[in-house]
Protein backbone atom coordinates (compact mmCIF):
# COMPACT_ATOMS: atom_id res chain seq x y z
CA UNK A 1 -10.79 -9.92 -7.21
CA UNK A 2 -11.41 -8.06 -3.89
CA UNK A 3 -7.96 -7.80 -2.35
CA UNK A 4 -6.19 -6.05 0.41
CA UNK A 5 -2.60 -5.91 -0.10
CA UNK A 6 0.46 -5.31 2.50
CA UNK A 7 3.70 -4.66 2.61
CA UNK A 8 6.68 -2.37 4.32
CA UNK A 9 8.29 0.48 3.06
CA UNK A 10 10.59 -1.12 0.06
CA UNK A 11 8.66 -4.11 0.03
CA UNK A 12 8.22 -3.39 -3.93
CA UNK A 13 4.12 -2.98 -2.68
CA UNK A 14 3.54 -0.24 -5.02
CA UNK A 15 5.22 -1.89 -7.76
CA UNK A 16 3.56 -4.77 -7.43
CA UNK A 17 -0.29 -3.39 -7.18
CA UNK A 18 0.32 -1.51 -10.21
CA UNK A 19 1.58 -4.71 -11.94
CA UNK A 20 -2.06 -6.77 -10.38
CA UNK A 21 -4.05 -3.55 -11.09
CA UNK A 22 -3.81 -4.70 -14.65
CA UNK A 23 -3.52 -8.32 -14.90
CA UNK A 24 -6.69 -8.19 -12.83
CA UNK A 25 -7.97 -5.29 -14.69
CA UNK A 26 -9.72 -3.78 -11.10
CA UNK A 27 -8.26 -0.57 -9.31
CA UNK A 28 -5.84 0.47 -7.18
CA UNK A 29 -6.86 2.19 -4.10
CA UNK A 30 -4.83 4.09 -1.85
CA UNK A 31 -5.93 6.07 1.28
CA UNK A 32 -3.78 8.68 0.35
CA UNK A 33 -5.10 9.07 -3.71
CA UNK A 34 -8.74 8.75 -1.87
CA UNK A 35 -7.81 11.94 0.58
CA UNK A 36 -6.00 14.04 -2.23
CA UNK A 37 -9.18 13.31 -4.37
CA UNK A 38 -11.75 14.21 -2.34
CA UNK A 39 -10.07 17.36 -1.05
CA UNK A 40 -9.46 18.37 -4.67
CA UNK A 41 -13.28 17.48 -5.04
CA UNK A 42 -14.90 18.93 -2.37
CA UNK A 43 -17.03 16.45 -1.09
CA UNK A 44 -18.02 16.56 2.10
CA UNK A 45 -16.17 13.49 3.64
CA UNK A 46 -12.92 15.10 1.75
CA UNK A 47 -13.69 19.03 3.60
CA UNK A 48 -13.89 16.95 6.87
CA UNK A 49 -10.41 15.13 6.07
CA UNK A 50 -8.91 18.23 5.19
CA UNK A 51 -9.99 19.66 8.46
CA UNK A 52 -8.25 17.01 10.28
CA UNK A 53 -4.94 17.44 8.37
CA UNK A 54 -4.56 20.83 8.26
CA UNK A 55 -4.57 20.66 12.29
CA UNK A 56 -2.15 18.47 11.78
CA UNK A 57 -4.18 15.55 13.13
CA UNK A 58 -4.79 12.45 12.23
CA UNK A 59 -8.05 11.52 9.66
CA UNK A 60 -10.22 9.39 12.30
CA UNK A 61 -11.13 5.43 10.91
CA UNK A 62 -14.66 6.85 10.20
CA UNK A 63 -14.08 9.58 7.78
CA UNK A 64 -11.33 7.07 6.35
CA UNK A 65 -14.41 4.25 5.68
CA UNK A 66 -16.35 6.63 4.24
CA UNK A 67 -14.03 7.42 1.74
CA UNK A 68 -13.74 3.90 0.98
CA UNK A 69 -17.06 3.65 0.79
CA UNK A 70 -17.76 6.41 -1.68
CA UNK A 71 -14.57 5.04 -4.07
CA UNK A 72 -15.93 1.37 -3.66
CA UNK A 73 -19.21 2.57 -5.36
CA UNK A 74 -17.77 4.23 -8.70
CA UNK A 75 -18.29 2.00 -11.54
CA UNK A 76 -14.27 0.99 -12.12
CA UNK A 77 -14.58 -0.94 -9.29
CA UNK A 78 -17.62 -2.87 -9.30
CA UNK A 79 -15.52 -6.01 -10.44
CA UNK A 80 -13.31 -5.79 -7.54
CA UNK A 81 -10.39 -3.67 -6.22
CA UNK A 82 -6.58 -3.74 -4.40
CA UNK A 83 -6.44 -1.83 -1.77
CA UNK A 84 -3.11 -0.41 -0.80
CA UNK A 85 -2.05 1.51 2.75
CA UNK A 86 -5.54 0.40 4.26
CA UNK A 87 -6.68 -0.89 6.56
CA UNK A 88 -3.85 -0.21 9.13
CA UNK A 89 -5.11 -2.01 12.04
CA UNK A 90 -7.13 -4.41 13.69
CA UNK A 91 -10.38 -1.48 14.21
CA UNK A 92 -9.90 -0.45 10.59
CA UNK A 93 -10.23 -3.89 9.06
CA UNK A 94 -13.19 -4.80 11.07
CA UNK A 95 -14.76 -1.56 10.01
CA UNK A 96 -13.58 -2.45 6.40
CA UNK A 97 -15.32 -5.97 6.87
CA UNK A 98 -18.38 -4.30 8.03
CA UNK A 99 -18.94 -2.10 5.20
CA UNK A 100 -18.12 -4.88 2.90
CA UNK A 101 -20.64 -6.89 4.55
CA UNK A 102 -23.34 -4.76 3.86
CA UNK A 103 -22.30 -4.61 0.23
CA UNK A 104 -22.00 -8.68 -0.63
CA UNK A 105 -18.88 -8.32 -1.48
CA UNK A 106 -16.19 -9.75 1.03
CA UNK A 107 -12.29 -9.46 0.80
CA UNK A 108 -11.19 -12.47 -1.16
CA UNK A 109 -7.60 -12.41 -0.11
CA UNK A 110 -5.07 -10.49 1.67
CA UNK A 111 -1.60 -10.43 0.95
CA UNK A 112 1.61 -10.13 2.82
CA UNK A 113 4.67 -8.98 1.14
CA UNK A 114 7.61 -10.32 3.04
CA UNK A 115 11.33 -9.15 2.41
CA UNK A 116 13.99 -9.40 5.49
CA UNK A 117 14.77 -6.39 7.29
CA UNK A 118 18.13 -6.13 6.50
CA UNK A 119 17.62 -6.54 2.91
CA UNK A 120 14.55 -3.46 2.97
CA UNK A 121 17.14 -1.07 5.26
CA UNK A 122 19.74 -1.67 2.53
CA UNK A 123 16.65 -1.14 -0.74
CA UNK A 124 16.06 1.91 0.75
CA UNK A 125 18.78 3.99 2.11
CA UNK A 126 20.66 3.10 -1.13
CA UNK A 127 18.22 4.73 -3.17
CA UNK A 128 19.37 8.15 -5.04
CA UNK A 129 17.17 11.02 -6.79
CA UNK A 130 18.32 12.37 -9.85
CA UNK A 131 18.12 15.88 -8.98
CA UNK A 132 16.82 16.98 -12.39
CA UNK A 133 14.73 14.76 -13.30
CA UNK A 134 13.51 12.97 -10.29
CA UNK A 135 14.56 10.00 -11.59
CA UNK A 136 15.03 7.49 -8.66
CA UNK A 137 18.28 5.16 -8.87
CA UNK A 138 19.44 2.31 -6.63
CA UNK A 139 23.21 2.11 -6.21
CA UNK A 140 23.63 -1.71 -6.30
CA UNK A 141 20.50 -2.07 -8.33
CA UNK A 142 19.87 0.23 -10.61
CA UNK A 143 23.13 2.86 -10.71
CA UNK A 144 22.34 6.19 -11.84
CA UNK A 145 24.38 7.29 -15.09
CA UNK A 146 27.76 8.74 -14.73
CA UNK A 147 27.80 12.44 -13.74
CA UNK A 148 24.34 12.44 -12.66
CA UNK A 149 23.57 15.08 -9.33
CA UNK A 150 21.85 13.03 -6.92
CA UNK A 151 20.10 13.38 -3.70
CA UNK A 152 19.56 11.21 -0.74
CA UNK A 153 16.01 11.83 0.59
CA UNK A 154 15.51 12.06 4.59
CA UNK A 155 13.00 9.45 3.65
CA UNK A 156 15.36 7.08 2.45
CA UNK A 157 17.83 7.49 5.53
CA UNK A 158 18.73 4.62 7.35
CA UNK A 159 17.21 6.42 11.18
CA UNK A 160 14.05 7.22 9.15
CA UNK A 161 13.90 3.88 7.16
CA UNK A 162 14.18 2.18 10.35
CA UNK A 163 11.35 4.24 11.82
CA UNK A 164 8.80 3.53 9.40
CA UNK A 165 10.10 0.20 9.54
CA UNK A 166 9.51 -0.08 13.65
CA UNK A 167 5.60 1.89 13.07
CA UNK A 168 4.63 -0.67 9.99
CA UNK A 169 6.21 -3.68 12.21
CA UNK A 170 3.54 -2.23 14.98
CA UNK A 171 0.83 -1.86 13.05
CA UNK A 172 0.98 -5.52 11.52
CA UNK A 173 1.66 -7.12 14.31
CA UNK A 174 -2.28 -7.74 15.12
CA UNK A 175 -3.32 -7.29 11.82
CA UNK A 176 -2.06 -10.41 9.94
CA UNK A 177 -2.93 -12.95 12.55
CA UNK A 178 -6.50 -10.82 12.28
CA UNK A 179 -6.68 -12.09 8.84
CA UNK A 180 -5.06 -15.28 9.38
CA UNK A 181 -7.84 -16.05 11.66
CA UNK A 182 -10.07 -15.08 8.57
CA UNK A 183 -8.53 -17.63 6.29
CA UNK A 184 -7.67 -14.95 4.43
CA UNK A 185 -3.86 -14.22 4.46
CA UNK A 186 -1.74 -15.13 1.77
CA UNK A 187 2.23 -14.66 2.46
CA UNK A 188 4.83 -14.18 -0.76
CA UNK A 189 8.35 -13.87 -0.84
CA UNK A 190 9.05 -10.64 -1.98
CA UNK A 191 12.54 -11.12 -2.75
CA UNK A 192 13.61 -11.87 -6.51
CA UNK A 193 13.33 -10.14 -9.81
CA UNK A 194 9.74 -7.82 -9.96
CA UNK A 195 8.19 -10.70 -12.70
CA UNK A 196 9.29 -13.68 -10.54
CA UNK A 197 7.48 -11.96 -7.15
CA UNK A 198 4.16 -11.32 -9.94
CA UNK A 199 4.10 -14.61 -10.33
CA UNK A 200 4.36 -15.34 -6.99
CA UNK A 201 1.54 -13.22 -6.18
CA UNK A 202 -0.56 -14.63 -9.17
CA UNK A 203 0.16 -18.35 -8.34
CA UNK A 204 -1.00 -17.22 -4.33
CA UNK A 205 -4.36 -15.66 -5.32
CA UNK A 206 -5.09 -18.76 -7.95
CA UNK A 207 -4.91 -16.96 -11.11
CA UNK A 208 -3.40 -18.51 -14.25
């Protein structure tokens, strides 16, 4: 299965692709696991990334690709792949549909998945860190044990949440009727308990 699968912040994404990344048995690949390796490696693509980030400056779309490149070619993901965070826009995914091209092996799917705003301000900016053990707690969802010293991340603040809300909102808006053009997007309610949105997922992409 060669998938590309989105989501905003709180969507329960990264739940979920860690969930398919073994009922599928291919790899999860994220841009940001992809720029932390090759840094930590030393290739050449990953020395150029670094450049870019430690001026503070965005990695351009072709160092980005050639990441992907160089992970699509290790041997864990010759049977397919989920990639997660990428591509971010219409230029990316073209690029991403170009390299795929050349490789015979197209995106099979790409997957949407959808939770009401209201409902993703409220997942996030009730979320709680355990200060000792990084433990991460929901107050309605998952309460943290009595006595417990917590922390409310800047991330999960409601002025940031809706922020990264507004930029993913932006970024989609050409990408998903991109792939729905393609024949290629999928959408699933993301709202439920984390088995009942896997089987959502599962039932979308046609596997029993």
């Amino acid at each position: 299965m060669r998938l590309v699968l989105l989501g905003p912040p709180a969507s329960g994404k990264g739940t979920q692709a860690s969930v398919l990344t073994e009922k599928l048995n291919v790899p999860q690949i994220s841009t940001g696991d992809m720029l932390r390796a090759a840094r930590k490696a030393g290739t050449e693509l990953g020395k150029q990334a670094e450049g870019f980030m430690n001026a503070g400056k965005l990695v351009p779309d072709e160092v980005v690709i050639g990441l992907v490149d160089e992970r699509l070619e290790q041997d864990d993901a010759k049977d397919g792949f989920i990639l997660d965070g990428f591509p971010r826009t219409v230029p990316q995914a073209e690029a991403l549909a170009n390299l795929l091209e050349k490789k015979s092996t197209p995106l099979q799917a790409v997957v949407q998945i959808d939770v009401d705003r209201d409902l993703l301000v409220e997942r996030a900016t009730l979320r709680r860190t355990d200060k000792e053990t990084g433990q991460i707690y929901h107050l309605i969802y998952n309460p943290p044990p009595a006595g417990a010293e917590l922390v409310h991340r800047v991330d999960d603040q409601e002025e940031t949440v809706k922020k990264r809300l507004d930029q993913y909102d932006s970024m989609t808006a050409a990408l998903l009727p991109y792939y729905s053009s393609k024949d290629l997007l999928k959408r699933v309610d993301g709202v439920g308990k984390p088995n009942e949105i896997t089987e959502r997922l599962l039932v979308a992409l046609g596997v029993n």
